[in-house]
PDB file of N, CA and C in Angstrom:
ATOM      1  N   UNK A   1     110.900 147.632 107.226  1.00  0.00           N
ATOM      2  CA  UNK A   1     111.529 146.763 106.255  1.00  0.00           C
ATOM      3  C   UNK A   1     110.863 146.996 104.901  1.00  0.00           C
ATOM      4  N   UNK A   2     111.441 147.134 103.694  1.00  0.00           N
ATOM      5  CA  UNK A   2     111.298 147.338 102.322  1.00  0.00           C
ATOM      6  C   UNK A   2     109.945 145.859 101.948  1.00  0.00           C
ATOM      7  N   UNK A   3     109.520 146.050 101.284  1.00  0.00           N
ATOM      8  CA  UNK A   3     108.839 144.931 100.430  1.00  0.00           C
ATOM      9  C   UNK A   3     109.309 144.100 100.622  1.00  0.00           C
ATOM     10  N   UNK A   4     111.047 144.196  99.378  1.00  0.00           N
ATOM     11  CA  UNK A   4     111.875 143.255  98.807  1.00  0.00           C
ATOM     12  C   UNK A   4     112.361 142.486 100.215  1.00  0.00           C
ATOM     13  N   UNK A   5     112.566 143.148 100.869  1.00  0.00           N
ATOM     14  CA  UNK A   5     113.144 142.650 102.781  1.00  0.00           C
ATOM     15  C   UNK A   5     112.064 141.732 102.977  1.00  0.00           C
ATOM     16  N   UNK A   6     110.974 141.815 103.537  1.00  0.00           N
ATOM     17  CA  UNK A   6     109.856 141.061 103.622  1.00  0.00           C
ATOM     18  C   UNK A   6     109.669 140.070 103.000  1.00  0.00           C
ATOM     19  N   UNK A   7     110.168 140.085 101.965  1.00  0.00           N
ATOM     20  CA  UNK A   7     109.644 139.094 100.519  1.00  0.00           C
ATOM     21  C   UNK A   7     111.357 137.728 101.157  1.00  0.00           C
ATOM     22  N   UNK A   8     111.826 138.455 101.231  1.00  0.00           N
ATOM     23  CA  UNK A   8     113.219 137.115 101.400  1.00  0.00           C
ATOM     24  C   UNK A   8     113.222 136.754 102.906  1.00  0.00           C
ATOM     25  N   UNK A   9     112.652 137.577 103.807  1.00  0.00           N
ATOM     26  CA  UNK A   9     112.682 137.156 104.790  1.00  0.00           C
ATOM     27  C   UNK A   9     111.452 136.220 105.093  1.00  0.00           C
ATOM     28  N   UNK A  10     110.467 136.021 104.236  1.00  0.00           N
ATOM     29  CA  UNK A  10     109.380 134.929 104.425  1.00  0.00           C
ATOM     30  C   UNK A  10     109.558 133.939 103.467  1.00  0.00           C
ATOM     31  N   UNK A  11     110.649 134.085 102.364  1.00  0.00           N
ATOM     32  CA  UNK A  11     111.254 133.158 101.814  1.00  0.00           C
ATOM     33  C   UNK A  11     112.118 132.340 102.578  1.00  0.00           C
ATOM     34  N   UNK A  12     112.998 132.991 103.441  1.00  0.00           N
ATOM     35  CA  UNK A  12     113.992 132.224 104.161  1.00  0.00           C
ATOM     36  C   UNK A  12     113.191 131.560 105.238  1.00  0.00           C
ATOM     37  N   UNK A  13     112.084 132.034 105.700  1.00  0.00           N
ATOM     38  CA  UNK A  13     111.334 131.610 106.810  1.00  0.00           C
ATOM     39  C   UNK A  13     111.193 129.915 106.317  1.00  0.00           C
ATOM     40  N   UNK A  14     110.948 130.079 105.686  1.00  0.00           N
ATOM     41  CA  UNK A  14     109.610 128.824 104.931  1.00  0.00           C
ATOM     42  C   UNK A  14     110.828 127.742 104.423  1.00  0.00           C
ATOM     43  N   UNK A  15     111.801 128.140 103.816  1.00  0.00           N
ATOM     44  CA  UNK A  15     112.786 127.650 103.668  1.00  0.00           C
ATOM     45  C   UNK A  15     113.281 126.748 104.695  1.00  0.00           C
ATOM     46  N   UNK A  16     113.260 127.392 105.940  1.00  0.00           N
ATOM     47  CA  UNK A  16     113.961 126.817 107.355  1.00  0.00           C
ATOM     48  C   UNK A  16     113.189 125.810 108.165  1.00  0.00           C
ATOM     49  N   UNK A  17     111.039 126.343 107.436  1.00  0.00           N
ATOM     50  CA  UNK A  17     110.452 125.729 108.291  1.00  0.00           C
ATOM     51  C   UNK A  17     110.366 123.978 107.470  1.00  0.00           C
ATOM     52  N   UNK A  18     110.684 124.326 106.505  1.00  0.00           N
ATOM     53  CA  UNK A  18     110.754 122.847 105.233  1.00  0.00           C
ATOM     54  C   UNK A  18     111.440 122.086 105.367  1.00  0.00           C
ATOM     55  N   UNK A  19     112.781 122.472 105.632  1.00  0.00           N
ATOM     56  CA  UNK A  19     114.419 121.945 106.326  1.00  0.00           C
ATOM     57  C   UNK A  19     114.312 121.289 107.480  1.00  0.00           C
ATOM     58  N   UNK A  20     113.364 121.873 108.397  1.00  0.00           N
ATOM     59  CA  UNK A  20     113.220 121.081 109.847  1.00  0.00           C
ATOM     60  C   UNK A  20     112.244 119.978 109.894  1.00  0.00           C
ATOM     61  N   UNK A  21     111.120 120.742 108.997  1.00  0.00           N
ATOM     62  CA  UNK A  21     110.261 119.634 109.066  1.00  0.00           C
ATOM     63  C   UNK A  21     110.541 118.351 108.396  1.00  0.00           C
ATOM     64  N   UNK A  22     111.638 118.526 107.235  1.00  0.00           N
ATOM     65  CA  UNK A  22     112.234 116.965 106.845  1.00  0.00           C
ATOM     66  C   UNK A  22     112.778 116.619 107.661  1.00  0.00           C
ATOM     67  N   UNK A  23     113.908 117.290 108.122  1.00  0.00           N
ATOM     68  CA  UNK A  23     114.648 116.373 109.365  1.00  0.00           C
ATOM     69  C   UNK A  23     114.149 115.849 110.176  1.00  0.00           C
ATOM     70  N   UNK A  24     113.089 116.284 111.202  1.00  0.00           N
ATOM     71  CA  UNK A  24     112.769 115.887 111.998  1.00  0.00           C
ATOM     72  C   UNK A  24     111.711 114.527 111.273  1.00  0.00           C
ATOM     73  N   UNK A  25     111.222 114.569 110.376  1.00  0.00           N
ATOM     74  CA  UNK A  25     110.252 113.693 110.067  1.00  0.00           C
ATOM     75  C   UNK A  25     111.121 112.520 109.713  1.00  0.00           C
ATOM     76  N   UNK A  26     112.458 113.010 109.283  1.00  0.00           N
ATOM     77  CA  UNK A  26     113.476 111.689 109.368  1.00  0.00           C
ATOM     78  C   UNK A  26     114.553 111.270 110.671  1.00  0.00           C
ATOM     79  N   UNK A  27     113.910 111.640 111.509  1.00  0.00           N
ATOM     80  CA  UNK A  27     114.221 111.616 113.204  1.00  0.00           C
ATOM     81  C   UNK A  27     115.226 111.848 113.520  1.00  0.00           C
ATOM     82  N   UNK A  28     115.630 112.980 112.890  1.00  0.00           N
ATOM     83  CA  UNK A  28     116.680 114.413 113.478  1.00  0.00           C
ATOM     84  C   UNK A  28     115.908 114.980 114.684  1.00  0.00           C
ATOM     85  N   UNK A  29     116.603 114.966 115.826  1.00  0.00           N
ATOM     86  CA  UNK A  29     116.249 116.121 117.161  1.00  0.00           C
ATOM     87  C   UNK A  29     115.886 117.329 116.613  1.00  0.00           C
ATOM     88  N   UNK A  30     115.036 117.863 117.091  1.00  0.00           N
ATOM     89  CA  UNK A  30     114.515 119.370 117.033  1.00  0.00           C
ATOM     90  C   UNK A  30     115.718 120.594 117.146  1.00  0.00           C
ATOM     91  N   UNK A  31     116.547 120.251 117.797  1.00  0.00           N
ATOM     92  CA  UNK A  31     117.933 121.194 118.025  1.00  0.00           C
ATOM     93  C   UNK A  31     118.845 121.179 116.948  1.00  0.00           C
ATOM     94  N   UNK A  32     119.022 119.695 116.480  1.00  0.00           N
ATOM     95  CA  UNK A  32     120.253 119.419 115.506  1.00  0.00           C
ATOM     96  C   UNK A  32     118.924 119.838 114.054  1.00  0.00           C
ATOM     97  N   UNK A  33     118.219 119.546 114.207  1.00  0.00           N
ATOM     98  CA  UNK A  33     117.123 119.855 112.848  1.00  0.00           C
ATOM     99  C   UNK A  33     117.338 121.523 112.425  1.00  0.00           C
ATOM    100  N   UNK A  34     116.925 122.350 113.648  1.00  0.00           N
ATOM    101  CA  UNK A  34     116.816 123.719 113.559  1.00  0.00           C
ATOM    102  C   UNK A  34     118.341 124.124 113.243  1.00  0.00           C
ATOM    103  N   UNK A  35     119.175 123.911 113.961  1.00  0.00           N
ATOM    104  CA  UNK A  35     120.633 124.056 113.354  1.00  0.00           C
ATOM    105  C   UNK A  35     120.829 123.590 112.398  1.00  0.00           C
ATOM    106  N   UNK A  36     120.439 122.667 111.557  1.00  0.00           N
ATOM    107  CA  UNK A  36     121.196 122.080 110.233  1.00  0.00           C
ATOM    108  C   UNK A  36     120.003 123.020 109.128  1.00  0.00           C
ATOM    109  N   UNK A  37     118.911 123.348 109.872  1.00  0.00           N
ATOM    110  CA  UNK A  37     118.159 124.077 108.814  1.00  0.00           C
ATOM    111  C   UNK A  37     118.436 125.537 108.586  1.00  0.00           C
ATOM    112  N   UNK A  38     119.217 126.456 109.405  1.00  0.00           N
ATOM    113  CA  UNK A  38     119.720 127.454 109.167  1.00  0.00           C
ATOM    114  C   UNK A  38     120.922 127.147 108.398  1.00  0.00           C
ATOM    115  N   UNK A  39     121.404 126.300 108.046  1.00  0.00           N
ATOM    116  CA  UNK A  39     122.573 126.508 107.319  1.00  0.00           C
ATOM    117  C   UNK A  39     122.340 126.300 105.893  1.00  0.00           C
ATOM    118  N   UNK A  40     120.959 124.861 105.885  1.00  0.00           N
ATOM    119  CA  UNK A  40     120.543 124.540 104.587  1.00  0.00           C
ATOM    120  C   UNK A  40     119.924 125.596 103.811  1.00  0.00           C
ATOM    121  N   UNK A  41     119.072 125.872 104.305  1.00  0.00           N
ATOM    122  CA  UNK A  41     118.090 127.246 103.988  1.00  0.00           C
ATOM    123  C   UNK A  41     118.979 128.429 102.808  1.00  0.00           C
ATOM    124  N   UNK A  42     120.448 128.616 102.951  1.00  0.00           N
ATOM    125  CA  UNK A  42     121.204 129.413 102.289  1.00  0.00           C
ATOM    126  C   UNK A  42     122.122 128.398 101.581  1.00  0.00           C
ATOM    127  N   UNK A  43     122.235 127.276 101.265  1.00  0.00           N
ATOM    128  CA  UNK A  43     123.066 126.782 100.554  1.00  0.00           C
ATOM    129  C   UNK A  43     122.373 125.862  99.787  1.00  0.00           C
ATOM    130  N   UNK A  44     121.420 125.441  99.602  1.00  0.00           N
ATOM    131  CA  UNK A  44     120.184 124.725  99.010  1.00  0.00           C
ATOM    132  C   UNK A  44     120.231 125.695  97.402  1.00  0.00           C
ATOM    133  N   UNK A  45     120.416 125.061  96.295  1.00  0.00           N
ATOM    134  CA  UNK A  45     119.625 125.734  95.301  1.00  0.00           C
ATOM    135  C   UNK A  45     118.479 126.103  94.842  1.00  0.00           C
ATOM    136  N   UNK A  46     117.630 126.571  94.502  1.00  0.00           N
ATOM    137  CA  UNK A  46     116.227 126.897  94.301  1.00  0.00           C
ATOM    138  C   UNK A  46     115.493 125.428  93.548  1.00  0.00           C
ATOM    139  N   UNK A  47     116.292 124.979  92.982  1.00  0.00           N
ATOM    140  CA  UNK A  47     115.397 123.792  92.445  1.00  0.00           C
ATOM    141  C   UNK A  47     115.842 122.592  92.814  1.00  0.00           C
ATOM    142  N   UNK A  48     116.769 122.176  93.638  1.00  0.00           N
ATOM    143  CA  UNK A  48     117.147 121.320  94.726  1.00  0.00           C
ATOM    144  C   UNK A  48     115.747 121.862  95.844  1.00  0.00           C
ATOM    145  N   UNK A  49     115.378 123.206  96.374  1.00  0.00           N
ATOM    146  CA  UNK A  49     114.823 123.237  97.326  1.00  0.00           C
ATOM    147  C   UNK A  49     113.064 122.924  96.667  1.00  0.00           C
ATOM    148  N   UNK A  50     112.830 123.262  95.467  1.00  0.00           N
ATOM    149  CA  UNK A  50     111.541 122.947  95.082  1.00  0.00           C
ATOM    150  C   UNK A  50     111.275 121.396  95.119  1.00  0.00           C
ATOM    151  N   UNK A  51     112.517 120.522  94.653  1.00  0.00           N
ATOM    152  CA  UNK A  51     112.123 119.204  95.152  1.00  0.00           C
ATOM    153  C   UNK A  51     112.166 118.916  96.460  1.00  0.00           C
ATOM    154  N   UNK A  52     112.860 119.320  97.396  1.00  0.00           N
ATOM    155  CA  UNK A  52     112.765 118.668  98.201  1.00  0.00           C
ATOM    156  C   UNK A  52     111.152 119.238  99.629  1.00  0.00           C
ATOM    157  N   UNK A  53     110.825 120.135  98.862  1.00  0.00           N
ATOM    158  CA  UNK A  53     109.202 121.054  99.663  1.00  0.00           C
ATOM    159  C   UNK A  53     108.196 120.035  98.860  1.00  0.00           C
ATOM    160  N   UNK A  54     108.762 119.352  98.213  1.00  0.00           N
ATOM    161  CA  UNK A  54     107.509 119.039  97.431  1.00  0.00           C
ATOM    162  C   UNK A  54     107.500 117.212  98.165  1.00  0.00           C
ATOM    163  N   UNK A  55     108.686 116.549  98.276  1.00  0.00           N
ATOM    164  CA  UNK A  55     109.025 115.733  99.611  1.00  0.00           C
ATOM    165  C   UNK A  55     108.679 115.544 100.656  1.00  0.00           C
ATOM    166  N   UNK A  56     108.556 117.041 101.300  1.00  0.00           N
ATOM    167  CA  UNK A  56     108.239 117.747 102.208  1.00  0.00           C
ATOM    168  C   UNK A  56     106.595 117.534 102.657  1.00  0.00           C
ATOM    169  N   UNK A  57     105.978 118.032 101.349  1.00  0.00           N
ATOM    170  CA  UNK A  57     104.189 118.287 101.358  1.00  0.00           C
ATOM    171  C   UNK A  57     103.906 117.090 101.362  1.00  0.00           C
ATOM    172  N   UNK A  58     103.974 116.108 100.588  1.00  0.00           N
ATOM    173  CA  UNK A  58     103.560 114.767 100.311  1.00  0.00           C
ATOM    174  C   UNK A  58     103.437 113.964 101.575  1.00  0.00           C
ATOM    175  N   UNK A  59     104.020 114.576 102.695  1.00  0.00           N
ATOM    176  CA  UNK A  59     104.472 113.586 103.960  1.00  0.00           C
ATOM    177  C   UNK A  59     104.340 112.460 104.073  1.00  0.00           C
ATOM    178  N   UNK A  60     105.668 111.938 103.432  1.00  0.00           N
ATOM    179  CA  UNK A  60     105.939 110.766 103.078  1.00  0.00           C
ATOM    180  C   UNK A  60     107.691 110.451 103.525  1.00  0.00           C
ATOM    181  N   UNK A  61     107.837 111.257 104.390  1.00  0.00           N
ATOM    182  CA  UNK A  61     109.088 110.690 105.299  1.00  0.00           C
ATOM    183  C   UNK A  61     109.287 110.389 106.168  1.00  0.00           C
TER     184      UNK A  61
END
């Protein structure tokens, strides 16, 4: 895999792992979490997704 490959594929990673970990911290199932986070992960804007990682870190949901 290229750099640039690497580089979006640990973007999307982190993306998906941020997505689940809100859901679930707002008591979404682990199944419906991981499914709703593959979809969010690509339709999320970049600064919709910076607030909501930052939501995320604070763990405060």
């Amino acid at each position: 895999m290229t750099e640039k490959g690497q580089r979006i594929a640990r973007d999307t990673y982190e993306r998906h792992n941020t997505f689940c970990r809100l859901l679930t911290g707002l008591g979404v199932d682990e199944k419906t979490a991981a499914a709703d986070a593959c979809e969010m992960e690509h339709a999320v804007s970049p600064k919709s997704y910076e607030a909501l990682k930052r939501l995320a870190d604070t763990g405060k949901i």
